[in-house]
Structures are given as C-alpha cells and as structure tokens.
N, C-alpha and C. Protein backbone atom coordinates (compact mmCIF):
# COMPACT_ATOMS: atom_id res chain seq x y z
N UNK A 1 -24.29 4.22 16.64
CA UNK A 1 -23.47 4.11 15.47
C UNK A 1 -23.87 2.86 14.70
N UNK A 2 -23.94 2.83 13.59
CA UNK A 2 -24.37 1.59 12.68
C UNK A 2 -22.82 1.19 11.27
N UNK A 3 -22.54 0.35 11.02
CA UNK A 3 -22.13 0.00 9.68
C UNK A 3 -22.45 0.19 8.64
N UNK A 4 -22.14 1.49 8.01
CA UNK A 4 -23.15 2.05 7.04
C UNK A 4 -22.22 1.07 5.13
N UNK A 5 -20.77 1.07 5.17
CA UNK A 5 -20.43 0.30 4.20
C UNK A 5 -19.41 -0.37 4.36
N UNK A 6 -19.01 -1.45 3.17
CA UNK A 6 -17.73 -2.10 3.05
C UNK A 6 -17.12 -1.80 1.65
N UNK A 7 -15.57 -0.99 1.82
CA UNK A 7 -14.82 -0.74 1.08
C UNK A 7 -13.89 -1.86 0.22
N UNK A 8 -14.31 -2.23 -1.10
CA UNK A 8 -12.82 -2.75 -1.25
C UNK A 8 -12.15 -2.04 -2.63
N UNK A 9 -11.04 -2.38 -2.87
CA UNK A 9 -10.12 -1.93 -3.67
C UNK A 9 -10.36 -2.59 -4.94
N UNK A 10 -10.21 -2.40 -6.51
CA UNK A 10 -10.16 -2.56 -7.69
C UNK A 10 -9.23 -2.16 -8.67
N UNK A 11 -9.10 -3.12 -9.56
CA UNK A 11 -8.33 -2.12 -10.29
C UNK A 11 -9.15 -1.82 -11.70
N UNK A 12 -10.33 -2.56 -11.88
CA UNK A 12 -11.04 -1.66 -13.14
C UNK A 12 -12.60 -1.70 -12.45
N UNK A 13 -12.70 -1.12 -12.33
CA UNK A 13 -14.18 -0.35 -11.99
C UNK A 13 -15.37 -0.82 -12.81
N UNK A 14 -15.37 -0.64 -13.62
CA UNK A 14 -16.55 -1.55 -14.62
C UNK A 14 -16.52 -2.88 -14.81
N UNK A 15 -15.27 -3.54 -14.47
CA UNK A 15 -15.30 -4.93 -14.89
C UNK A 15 -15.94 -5.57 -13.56
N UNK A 16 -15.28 -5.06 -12.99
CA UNK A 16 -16.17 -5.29 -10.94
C UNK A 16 -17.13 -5.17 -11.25
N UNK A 17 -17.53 -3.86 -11.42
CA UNK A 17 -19.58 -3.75 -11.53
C UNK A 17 -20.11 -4.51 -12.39
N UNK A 18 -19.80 -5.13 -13.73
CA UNK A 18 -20.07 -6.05 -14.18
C UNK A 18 -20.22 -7.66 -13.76
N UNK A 19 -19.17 -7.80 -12.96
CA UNK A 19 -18.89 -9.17 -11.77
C UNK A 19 -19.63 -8.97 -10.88
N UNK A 20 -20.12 -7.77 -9.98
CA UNK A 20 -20.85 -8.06 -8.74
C UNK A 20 -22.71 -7.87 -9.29
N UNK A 21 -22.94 -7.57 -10.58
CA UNK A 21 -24.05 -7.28 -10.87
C UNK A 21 -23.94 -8.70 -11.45
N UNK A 22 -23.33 -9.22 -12.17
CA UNK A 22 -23.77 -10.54 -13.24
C UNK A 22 -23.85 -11.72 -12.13
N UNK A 23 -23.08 -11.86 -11.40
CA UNK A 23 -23.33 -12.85 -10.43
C UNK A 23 -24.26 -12.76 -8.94
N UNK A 24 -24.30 -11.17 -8.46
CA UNK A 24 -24.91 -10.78 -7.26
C UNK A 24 -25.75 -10.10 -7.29
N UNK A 25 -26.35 -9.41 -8.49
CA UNK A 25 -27.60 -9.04 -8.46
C UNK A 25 -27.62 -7.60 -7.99
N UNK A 26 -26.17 -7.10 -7.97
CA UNK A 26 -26.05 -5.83 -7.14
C UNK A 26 -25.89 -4.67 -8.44
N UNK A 27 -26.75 -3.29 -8.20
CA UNK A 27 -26.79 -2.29 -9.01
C UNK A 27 -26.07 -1.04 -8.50
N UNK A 28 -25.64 -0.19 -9.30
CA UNK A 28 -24.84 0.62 -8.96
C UNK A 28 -26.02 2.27 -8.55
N UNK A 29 -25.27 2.65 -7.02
CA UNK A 29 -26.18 3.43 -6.47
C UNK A 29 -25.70 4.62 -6.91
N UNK A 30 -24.63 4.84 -7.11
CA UNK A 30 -23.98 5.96 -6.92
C UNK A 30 -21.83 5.99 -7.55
N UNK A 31 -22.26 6.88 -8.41
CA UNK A 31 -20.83 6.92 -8.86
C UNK A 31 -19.94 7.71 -9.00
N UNK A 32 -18.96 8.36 -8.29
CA UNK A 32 -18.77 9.34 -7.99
C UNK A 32 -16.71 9.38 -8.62
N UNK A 33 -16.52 9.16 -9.80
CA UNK A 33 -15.43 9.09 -10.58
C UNK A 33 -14.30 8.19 -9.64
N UNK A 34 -14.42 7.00 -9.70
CA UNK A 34 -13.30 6.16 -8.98
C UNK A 34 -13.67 5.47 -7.54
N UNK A 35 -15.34 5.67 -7.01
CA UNK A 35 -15.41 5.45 -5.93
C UNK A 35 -17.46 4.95 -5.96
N UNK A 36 -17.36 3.42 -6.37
CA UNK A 36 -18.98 3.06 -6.72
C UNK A 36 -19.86 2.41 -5.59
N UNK A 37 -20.44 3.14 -5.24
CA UNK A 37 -21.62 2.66 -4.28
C UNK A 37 -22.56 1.31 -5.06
N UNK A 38 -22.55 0.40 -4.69
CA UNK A 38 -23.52 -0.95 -5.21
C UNK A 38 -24.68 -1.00 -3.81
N UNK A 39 -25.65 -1.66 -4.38
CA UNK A 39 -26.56 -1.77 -3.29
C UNK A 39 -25.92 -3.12 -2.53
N UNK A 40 -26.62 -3.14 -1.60
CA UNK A 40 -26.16 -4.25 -0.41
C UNK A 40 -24.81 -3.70 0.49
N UNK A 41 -24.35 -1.84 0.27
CA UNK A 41 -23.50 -1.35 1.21
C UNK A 41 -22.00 -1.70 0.59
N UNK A 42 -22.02 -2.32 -1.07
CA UNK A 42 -20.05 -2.31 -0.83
C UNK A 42 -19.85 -1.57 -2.39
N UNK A 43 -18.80 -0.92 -1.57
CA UNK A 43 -18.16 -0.11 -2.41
C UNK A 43 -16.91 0.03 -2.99
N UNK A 44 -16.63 0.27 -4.31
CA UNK A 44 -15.60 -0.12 -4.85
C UNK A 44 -14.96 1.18 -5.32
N UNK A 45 -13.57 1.40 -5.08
CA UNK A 45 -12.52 1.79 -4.73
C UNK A 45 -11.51 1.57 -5.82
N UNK A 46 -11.31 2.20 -6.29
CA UNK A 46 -10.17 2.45 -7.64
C UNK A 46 -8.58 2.44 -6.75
N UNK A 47 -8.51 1.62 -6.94
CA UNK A 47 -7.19 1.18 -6.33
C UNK A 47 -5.71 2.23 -6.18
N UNK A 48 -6.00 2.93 -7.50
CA UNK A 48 -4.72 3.81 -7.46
C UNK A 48 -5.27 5.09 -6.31
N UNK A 49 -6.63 5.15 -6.83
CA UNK A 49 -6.89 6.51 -5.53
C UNK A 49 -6.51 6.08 -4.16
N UNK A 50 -7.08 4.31 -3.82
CA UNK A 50 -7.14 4.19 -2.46
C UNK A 50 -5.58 4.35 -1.89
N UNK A 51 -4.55 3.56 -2.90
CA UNK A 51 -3.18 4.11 -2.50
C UNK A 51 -2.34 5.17 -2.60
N UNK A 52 -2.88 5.48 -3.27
CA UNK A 52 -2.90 7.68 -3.11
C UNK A 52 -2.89 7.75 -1.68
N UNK A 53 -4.58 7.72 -1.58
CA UNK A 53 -4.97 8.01 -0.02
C UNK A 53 -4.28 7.20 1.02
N UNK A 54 -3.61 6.38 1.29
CA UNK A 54 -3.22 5.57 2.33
C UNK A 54 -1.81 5.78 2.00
N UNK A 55 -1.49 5.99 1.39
CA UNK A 55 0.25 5.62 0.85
C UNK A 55 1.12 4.34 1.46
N UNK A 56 0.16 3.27 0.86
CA UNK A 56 0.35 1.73 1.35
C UNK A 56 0.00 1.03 -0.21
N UNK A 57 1.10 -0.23 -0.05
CA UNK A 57 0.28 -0.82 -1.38
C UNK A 57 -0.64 -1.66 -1.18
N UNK A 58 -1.36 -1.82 -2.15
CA UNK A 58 -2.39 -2.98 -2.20
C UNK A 58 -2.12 -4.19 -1.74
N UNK A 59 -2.66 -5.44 -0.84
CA UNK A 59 -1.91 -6.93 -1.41
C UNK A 59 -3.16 -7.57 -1.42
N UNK A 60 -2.61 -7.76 -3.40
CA UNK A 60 -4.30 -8.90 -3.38
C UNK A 60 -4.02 -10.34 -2.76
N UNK A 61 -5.01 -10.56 -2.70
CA UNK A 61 -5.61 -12.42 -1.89
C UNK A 61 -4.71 -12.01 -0.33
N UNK A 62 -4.57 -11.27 0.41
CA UNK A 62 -4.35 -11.17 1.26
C UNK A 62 -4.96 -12.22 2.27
N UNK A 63 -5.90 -12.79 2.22
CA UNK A 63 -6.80 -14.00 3.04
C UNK A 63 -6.83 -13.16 4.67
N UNK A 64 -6.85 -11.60 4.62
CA UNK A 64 -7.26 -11.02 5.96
C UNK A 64 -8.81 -10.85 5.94
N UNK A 65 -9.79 -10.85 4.98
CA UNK A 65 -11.26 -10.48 5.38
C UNK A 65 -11.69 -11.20 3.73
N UNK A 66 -13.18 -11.44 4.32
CA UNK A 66 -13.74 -11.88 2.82
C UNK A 66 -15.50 -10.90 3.45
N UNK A 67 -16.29 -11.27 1.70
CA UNK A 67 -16.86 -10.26 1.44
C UNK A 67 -18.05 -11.76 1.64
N UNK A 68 -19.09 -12.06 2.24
CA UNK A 68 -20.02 -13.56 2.85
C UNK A 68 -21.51 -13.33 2.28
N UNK A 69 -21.71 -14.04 1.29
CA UNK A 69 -22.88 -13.84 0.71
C UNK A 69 -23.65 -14.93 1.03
N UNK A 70 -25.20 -14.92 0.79
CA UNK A 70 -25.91 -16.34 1.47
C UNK A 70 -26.92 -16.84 0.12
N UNK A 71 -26.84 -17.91 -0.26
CA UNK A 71 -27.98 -18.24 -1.22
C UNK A 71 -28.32 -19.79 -1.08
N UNK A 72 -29.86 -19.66 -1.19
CA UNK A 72 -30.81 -20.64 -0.97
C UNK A 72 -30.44 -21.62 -2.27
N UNK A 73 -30.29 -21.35 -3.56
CA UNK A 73 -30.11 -22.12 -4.42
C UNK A 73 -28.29 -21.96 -4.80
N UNK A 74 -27.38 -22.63 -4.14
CA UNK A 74 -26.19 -22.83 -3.90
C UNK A 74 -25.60 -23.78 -5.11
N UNK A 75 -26.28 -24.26 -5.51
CA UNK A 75 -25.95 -25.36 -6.23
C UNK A 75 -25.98 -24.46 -7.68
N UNK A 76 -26.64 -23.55 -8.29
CA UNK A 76 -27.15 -23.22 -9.34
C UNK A 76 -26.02 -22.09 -9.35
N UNK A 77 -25.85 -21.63 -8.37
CA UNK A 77 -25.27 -20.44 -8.26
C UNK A 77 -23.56 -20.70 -8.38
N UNK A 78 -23.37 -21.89 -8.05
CA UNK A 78 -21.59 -22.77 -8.21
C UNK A 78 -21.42 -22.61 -10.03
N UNK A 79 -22.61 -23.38 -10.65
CA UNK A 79 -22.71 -23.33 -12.25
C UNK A 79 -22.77 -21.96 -12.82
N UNK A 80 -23.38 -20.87 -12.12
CA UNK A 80 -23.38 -19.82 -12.74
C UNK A 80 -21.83 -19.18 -12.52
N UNK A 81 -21.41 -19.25 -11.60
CA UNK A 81 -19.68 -19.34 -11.47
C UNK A 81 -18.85 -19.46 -12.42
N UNK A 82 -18.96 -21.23 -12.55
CA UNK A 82 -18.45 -21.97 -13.86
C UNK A 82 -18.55 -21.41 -15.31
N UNK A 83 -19.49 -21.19 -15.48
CA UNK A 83 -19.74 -20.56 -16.37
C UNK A 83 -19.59 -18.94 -16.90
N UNK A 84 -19.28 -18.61 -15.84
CA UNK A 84 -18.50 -16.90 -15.89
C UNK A 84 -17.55 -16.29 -17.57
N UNK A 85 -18.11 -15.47 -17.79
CA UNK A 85 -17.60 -15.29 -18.71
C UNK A 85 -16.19 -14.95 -18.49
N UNK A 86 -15.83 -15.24 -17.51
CA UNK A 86 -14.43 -14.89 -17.19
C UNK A 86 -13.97 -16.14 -16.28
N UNK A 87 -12.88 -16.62 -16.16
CA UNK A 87 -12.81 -17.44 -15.40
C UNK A 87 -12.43 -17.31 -13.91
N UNK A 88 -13.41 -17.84 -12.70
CA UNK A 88 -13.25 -17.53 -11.92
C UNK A 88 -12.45 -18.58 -11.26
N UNK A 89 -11.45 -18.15 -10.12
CA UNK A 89 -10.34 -18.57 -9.41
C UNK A 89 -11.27 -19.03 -7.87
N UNK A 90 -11.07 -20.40 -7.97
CA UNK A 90 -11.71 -20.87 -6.43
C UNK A 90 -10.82 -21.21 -5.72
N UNK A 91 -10.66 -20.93 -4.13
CA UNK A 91 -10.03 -21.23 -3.40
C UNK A 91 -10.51 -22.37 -2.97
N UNK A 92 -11.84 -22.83 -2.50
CA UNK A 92 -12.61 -24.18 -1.94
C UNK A 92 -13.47 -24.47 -3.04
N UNK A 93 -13.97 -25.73 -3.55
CA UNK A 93 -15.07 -25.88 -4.21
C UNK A 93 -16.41 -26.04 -2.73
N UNK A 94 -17.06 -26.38 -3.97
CA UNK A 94 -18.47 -26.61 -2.91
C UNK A 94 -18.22 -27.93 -2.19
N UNK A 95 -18.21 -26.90 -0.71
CA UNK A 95 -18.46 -27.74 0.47
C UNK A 95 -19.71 -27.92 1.55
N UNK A 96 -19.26 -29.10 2.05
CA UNK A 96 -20.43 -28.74 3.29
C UNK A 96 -19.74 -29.45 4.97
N UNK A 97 -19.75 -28.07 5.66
CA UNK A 97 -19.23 -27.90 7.07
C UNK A 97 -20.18 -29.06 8.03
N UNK A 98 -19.12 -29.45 8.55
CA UNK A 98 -19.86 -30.37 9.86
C UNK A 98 -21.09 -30.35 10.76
N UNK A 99 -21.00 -28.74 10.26
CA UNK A 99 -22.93 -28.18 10.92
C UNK A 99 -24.13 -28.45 9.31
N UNK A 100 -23.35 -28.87 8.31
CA UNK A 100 -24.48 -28.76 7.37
C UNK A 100 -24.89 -27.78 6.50
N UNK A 101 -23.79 -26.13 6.84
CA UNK A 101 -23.84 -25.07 5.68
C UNK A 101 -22.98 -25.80 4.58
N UNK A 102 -23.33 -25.66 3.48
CA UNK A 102 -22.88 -25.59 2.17
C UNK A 102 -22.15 -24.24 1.60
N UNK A 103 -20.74 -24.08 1.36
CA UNK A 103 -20.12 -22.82 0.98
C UNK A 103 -19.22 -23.38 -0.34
N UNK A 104 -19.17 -22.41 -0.85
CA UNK A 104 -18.18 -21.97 -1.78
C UNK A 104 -17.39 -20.66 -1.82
N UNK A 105 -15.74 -20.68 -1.67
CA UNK A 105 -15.21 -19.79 -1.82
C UNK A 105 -13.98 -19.12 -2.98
N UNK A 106 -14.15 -18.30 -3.12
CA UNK A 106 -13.72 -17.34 -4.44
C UNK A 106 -12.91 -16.08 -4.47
N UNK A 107 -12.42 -15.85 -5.36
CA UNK A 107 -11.81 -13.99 -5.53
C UNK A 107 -12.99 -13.79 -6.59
N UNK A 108 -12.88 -12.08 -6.35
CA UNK A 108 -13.31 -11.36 -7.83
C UNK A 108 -11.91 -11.28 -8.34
N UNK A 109 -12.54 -10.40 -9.31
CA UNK A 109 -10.80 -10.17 -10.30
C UNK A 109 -10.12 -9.64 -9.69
N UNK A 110 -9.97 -9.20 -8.53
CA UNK A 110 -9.21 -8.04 -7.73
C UNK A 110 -8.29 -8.97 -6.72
N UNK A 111 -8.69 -10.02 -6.39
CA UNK A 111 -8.25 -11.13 -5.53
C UNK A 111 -9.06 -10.67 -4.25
N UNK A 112 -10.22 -10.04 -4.14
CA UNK A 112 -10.88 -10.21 -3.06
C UNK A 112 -11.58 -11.28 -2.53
N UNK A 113 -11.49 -12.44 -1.48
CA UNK A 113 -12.23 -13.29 -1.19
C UNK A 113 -13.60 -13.19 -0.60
N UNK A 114 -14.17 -14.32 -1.31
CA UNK A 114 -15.75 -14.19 -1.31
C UNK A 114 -16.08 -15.68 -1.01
N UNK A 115 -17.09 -15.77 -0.25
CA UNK A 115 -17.63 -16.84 0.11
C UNK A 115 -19.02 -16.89 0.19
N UNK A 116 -19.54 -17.87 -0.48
CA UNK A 116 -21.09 -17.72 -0.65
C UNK A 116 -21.97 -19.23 0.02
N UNK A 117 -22.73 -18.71 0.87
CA UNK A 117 -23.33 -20.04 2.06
C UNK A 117 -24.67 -20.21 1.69
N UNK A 118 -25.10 -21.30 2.21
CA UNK A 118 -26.64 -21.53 2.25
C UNK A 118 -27.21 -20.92 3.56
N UNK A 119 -28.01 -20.11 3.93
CA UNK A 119 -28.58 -19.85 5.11
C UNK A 119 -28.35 -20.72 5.98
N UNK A 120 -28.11 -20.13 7.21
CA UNK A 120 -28.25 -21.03 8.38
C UNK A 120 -29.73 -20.84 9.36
C-alpha cells in the first residue's frame, strides 16, 4: 500500500490554485468540478462537497495537521510571502530550531497550516 494523496478542504477553488501555484510551483493535474488534483499529491476539496460528504463541519486553523514543504532558498521564499498579493497570515516568522532547520509557518486562505523548512 503506498500514500497516493493529501486532501484538504477550500472554500474557493481557484483562489487556492492560484496560492499553491504562485507560491509552490504546483500545477493543476486534474479537475474534476469541486475536487483538484495539483502535482506533488494534494488535493483540493470544495468544502461544501466535503461537508456534504462527511456531514461534519469544517474547523479552519484547527492546528491538527499541516501541509511541510522544504526549500533551499528560505530566505527568498519568506519575501515572496510578504509580498503575496494577498496577505498572508503567519503563525511563526522565520525561525531557526536548535538543530539548525530554518522554518516558517503559515495558513493558505482556507486556514490550512503550512510550514516551509530548509532541507535537513
């Protein structure tokens, strides 16, 4: 058995794919009316379907799972943040852990947390 994706919830679909492509470089594989495959395995989820399907509500910033991205140029990538044509909501600025990773952590617009590291 393998981990084939990661689901999260949205509530506008294009503005996400616009956020995970303008900052992550991620393209859309597959779109199937409310339910978008991006490369790198995550998929986004139209929020009213997913609570259709579950008959649970949403809770954004829940702080139960984040979505862990890794980049070599960390520093460039904090400014490209800043500079978001939207303003993005940080939970940590840029840090660096007692082992020497450098992270920054974030929501998309959805309040999903995201955290982006320097390789270890």
């Amino acid at each position: 058995m393998k981990l084939k994706n990661i689901l999260i919830t949205v509530t506008d679909i294009q503005k996400s794919i616009e956020f995970y492509k303008d900052l992550f470089g991620l393209e859309v594989i597959l779109d199937q009316d409310g339910n978008v495959i991006l490369t790198e395995g995550l998929v986004l989820q139209d929020a009213k379907i997913w609570e259709r399907f579950l008959e649970k509500e949403i809770i954004p910033r829940n702080h139960a799972s984040e979505l862990y991205f890794e980049e070599k140029e960390i520093e460039k990538f904090v400014e490209k943040l800043e500079n978001y044509k939207e303003p993005v909501a940080f939970v940590n600025p840029l840090m660096t852990h007692s082992w020497g990773q450098k992270v920054v952590r974030f929501y998309d617009p959805d309040g999903n947390l995201i955290e982006v590291g320097t390789p270890m």
